[in-house]
C-alpha atoms as a PDB file:
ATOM      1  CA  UNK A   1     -25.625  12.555  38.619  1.00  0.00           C
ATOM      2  CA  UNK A   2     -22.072  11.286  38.028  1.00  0.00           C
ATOM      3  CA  UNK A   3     -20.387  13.215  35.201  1.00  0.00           C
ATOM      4  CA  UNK A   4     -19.277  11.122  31.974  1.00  0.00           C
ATOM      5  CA  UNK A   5     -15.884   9.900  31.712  1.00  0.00           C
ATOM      6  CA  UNK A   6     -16.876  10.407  28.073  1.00  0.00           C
ATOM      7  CA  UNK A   7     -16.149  14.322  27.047  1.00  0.00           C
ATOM      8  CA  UNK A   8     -17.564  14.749  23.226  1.00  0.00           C
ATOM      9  CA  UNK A   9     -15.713  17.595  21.750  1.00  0.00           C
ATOM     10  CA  UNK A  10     -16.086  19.363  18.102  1.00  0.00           C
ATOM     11  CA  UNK A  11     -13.181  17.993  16.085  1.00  0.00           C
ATOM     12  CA  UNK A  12     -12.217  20.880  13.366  1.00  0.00           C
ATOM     13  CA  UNK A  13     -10.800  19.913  10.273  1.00  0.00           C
ATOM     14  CA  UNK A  14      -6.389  20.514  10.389  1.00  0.00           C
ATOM     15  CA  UNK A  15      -3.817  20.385   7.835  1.00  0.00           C
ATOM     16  CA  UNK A  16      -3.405  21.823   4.363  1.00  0.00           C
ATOM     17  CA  UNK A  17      -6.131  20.394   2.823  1.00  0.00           C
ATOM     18  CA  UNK A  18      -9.031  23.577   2.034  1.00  0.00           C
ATOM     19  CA  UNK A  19     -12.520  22.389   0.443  1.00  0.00           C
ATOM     20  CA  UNK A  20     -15.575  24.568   0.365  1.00  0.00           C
ATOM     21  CA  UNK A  21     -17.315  21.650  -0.357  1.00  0.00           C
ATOM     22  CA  UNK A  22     -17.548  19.506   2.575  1.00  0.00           C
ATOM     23  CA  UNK A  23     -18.328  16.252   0.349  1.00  0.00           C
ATOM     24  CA  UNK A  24     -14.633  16.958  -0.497  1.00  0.00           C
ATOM     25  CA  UNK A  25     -13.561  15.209   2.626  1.00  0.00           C
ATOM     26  CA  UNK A  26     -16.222  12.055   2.445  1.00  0.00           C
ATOM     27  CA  UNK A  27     -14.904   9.008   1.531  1.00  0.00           C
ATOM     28  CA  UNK A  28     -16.436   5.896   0.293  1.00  0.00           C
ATOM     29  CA  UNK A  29     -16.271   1.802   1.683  1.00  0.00           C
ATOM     30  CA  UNK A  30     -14.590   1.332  -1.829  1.00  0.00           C
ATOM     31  CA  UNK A  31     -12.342   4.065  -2.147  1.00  0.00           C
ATOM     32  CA  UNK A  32     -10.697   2.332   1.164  1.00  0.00           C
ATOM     33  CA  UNK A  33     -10.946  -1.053  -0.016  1.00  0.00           C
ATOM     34  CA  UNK A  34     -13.694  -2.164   1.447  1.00  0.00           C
ATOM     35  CA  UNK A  35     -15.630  -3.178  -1.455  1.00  0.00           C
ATOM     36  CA  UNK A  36     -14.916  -6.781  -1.128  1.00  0.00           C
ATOM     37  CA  UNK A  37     -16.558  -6.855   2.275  1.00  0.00           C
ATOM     38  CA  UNK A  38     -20.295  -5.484   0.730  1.00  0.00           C
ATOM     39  CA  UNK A  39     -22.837  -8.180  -0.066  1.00  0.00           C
ATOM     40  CA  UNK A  40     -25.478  -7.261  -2.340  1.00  0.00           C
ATOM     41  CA  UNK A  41     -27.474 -10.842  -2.231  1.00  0.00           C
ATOM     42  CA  UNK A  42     -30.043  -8.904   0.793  1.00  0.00           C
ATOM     43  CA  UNK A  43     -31.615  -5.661   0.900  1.00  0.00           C
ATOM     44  CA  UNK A  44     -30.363  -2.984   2.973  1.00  0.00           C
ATOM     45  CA  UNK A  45     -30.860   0.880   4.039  1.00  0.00           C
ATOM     46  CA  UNK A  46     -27.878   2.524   1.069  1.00  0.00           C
ATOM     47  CA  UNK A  47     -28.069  -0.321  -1.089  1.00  0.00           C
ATOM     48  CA  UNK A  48     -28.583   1.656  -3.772  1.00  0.00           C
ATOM     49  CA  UNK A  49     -26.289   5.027  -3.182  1.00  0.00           C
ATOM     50  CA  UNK A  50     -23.785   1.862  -2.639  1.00  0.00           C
ATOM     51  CA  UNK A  51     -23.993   0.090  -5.632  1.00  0.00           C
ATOM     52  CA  UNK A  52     -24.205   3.586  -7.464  1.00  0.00           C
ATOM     53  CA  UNK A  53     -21.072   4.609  -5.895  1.00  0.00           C
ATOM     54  CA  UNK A  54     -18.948   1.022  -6.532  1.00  0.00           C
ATOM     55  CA  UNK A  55     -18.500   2.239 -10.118  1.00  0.00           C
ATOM     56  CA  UNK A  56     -17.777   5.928  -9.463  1.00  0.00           C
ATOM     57  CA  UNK A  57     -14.557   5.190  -7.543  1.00  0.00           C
ATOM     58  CA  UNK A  58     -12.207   7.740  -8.714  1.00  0.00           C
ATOM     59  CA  UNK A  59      -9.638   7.635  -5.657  1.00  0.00           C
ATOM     60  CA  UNK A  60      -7.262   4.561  -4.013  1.00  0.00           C
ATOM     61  CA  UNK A  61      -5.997   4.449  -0.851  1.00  0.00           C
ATOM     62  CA  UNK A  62      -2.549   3.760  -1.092  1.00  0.00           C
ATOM     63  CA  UNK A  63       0.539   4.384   1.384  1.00  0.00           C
ATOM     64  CA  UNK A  64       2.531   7.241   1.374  1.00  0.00           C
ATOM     65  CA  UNK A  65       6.574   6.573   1.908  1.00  0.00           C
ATOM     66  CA  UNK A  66       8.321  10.249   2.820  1.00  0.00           C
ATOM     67  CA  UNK A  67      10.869  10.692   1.970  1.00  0.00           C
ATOM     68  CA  UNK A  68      13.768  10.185   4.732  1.00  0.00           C
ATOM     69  CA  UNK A  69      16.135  13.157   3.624  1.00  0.00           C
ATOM     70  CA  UNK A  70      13.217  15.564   3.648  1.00  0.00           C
ATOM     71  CA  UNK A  71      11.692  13.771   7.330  1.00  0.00           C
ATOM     72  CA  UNK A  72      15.155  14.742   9.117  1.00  0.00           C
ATOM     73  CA  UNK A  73      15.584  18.005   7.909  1.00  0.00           C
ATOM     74  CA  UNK A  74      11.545  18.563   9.174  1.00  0.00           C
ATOM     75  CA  UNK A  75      11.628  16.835  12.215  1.00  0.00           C
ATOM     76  CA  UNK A  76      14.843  15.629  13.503  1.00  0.00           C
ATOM     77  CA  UNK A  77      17.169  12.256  13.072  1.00  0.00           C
ATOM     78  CA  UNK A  78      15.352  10.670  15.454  1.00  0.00           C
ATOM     79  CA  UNK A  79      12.123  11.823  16.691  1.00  0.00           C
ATOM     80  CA  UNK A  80      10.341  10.370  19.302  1.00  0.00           C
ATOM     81  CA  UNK A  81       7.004  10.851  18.296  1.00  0.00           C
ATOM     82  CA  UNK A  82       4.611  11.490  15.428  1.00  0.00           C
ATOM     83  CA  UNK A  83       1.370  11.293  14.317  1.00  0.00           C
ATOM     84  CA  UNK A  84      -1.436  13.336  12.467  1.00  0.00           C
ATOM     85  CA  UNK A  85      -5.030  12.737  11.380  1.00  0.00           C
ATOM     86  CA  UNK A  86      -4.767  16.186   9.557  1.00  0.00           C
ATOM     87  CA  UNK A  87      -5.810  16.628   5.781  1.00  0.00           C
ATOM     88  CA  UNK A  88      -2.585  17.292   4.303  1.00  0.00           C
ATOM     89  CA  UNK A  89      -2.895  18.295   0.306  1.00  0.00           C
ATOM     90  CA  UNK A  90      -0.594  15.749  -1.628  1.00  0.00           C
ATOM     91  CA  UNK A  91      -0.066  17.115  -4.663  1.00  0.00           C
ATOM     92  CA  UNK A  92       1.553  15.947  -8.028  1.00  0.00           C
ATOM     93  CA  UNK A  93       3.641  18.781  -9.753  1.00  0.00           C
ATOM     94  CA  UNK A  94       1.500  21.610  -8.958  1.00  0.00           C
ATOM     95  CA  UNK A  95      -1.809  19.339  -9.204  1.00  0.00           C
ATOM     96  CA  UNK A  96      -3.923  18.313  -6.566  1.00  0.00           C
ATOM     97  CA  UNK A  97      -3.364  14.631  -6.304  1.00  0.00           C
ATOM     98  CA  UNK A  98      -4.838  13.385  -3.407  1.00  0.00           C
ATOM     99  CA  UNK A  99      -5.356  14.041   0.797  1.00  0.00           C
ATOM    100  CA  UNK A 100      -3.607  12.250   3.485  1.00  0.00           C
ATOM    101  CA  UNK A 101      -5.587  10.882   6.730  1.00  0.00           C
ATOM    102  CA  UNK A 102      -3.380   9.400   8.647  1.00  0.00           C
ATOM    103  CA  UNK A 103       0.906   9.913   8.723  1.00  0.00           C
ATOM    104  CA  UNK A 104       3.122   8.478  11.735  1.00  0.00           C
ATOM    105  CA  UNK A 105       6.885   7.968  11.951  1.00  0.00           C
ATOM    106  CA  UNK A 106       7.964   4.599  11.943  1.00  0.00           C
ATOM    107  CA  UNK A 107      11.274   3.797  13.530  1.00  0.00           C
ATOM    108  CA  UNK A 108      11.238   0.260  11.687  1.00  0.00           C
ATOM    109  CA  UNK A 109      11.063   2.226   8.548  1.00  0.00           C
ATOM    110  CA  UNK A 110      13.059   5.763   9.598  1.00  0.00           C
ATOM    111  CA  UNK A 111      10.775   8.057   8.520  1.00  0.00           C
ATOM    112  CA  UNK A 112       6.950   8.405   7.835  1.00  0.00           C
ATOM    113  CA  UNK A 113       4.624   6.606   6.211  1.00  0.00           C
ATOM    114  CA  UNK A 114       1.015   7.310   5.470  1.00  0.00           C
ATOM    115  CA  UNK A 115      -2.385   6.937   4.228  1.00  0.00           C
ATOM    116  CA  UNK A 116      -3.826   8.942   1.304  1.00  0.00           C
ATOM    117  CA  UNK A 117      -6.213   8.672  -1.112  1.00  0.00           C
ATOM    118  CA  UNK A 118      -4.988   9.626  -4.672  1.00  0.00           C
ATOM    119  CA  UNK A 119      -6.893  10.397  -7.727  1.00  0.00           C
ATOM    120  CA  UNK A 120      -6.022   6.762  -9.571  1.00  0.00           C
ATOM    121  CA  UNK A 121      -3.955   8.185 -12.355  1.00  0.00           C
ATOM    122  CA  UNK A 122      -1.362   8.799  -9.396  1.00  0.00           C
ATOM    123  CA  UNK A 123      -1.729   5.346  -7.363  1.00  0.00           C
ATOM    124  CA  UNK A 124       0.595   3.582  -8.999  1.00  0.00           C
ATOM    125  CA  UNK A 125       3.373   2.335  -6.957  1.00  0.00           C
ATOM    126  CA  UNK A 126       6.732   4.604  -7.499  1.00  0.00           C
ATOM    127  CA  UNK A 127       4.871   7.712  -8.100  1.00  0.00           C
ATOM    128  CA  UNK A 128       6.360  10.402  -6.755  1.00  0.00           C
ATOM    129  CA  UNK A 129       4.544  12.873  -5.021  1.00  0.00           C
ATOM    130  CA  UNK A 130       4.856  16.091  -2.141  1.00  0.00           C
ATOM    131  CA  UNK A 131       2.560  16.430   0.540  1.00  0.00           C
ATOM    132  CA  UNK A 132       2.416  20.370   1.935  1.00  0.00           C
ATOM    133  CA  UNK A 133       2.890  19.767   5.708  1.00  0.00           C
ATOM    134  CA  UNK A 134       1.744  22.456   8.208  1.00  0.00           C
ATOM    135  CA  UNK A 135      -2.211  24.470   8.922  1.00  0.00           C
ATOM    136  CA  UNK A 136      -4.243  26.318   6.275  1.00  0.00           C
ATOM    137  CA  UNK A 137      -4.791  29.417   7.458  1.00  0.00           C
ATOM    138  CA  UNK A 138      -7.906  29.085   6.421  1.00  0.00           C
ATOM    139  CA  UNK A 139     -10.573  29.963   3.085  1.00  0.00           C
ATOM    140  CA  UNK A 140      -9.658  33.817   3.111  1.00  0.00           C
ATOM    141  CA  UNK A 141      -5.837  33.318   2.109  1.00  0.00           C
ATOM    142  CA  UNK A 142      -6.922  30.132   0.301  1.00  0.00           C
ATOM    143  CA  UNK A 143      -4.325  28.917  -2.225  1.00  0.00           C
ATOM    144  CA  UNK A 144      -1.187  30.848  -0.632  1.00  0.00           C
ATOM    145  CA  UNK A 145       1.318  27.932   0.170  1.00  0.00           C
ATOM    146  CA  UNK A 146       3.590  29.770   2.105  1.00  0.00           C
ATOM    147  CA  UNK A 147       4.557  28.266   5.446  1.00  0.00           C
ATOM    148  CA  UNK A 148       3.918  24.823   4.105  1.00  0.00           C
ATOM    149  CA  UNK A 149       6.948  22.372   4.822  1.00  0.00           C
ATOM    150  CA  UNK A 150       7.225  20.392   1.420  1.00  0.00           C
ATOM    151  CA  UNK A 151       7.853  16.610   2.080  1.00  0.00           C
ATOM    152  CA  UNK A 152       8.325  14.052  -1.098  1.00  0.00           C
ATOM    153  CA  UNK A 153       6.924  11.100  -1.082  1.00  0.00           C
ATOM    154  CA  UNK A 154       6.457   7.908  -2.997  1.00  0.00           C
ATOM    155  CA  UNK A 155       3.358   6.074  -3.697  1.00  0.00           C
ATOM    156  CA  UNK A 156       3.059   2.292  -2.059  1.00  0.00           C
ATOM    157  CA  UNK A 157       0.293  -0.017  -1.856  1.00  0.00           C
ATOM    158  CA  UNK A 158      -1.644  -0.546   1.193  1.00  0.00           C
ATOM    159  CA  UNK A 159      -1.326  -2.204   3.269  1.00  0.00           C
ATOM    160  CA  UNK A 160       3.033  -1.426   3.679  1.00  0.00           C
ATOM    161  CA  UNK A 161       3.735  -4.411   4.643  1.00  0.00           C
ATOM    162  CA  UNK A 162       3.497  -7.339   1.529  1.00  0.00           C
ATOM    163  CA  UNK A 163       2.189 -10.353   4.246  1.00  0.00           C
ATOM    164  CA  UNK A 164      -0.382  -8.151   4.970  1.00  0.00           C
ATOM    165  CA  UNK A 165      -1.130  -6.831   1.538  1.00  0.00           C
ATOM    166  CA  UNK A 166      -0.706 -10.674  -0.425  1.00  0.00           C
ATOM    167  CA  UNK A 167      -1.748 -13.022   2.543  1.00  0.00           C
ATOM    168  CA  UNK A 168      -3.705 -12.415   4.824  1.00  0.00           C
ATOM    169  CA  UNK A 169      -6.083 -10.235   2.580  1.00  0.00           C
ATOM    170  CA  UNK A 170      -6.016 -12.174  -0.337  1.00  0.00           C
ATOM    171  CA  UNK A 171      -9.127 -13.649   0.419  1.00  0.00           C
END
């Protein structure tokens, strides 16, 4: 039998992001902004966990803008390459704010934008925020945040880009 060009491999949770509680790290169709696109005019298997959750929203996904200062010192003036999927702890003061999924350099931009989800008292647009770059060590050391890179960052709406964001998802 011919093997699969298809190799399935555990993918472990990275960044600085620590939960004991795995539900931590789920995310909802209306946290992302996906409400809009759920019909309730049919039955379905989760209608009801769904229309349970659409009014316990308590995180937006909104785009993080690091800072550019903070981006060259980390990574270089011009770097060709970056992206992450980790959980990366974005934090307000010394609060937890919010987790990133997603950060990538963009040239356009010169530095790196990403997404997060933020408790909504921080999702307004200008907040300012630091997400702790680098790998937990893991739940014994929990809460020790040295080795963490500090980058600032402000809070944007999502989509970046204002086309995007006013026209072709205003409907």
């Amino acid at each position: 039998m011919a093997q699969s060009l298809l190799v399935r491999r555990p993918v472990s949770l990275q960044g600085t992001y620590l939960s004991e509680n795995i539900a931590d790290y789920y995310v909802s169709p209306f946290e992302l902004g996906y409400g809009k696109s759920i019909a309730f005019n049919h039955e379905f298997i989760g209608r009801q966990a769904l229309e349970q959750a659409k009014d316990k929203v308590k995180r937006t996904k909104v785009t993080l803008v690091f800072n550019q200062d903070d981006v060259r010192d980390f990574i270089g003036a011009e770097p060709d390459y970056t992206l992450s999927y980790a959980r990366y702890r974005v934090e307000a003061g010394a609060r937890l704010a919010g987790i990133s999924f997603y950060c990538a350099w963009f040239h356009h931009h010169g530095t790196i934008l990403g997404l997060a989800l933020v408790d909504s008292q921080f999702a307004a647009p200008g907040t300012e925020v630091t997400v702790l770059w680098g790998q937990h060590p893991g739940p014994e050391v929990a809460g020790d945040a040295s080795g963490y890179k500090r980058l600032r960052a402000t809070v944007q709406p999502t989509p970046y880009n204002e086309f995007a964001r006013t026209e072709y998802r205003k409907d």
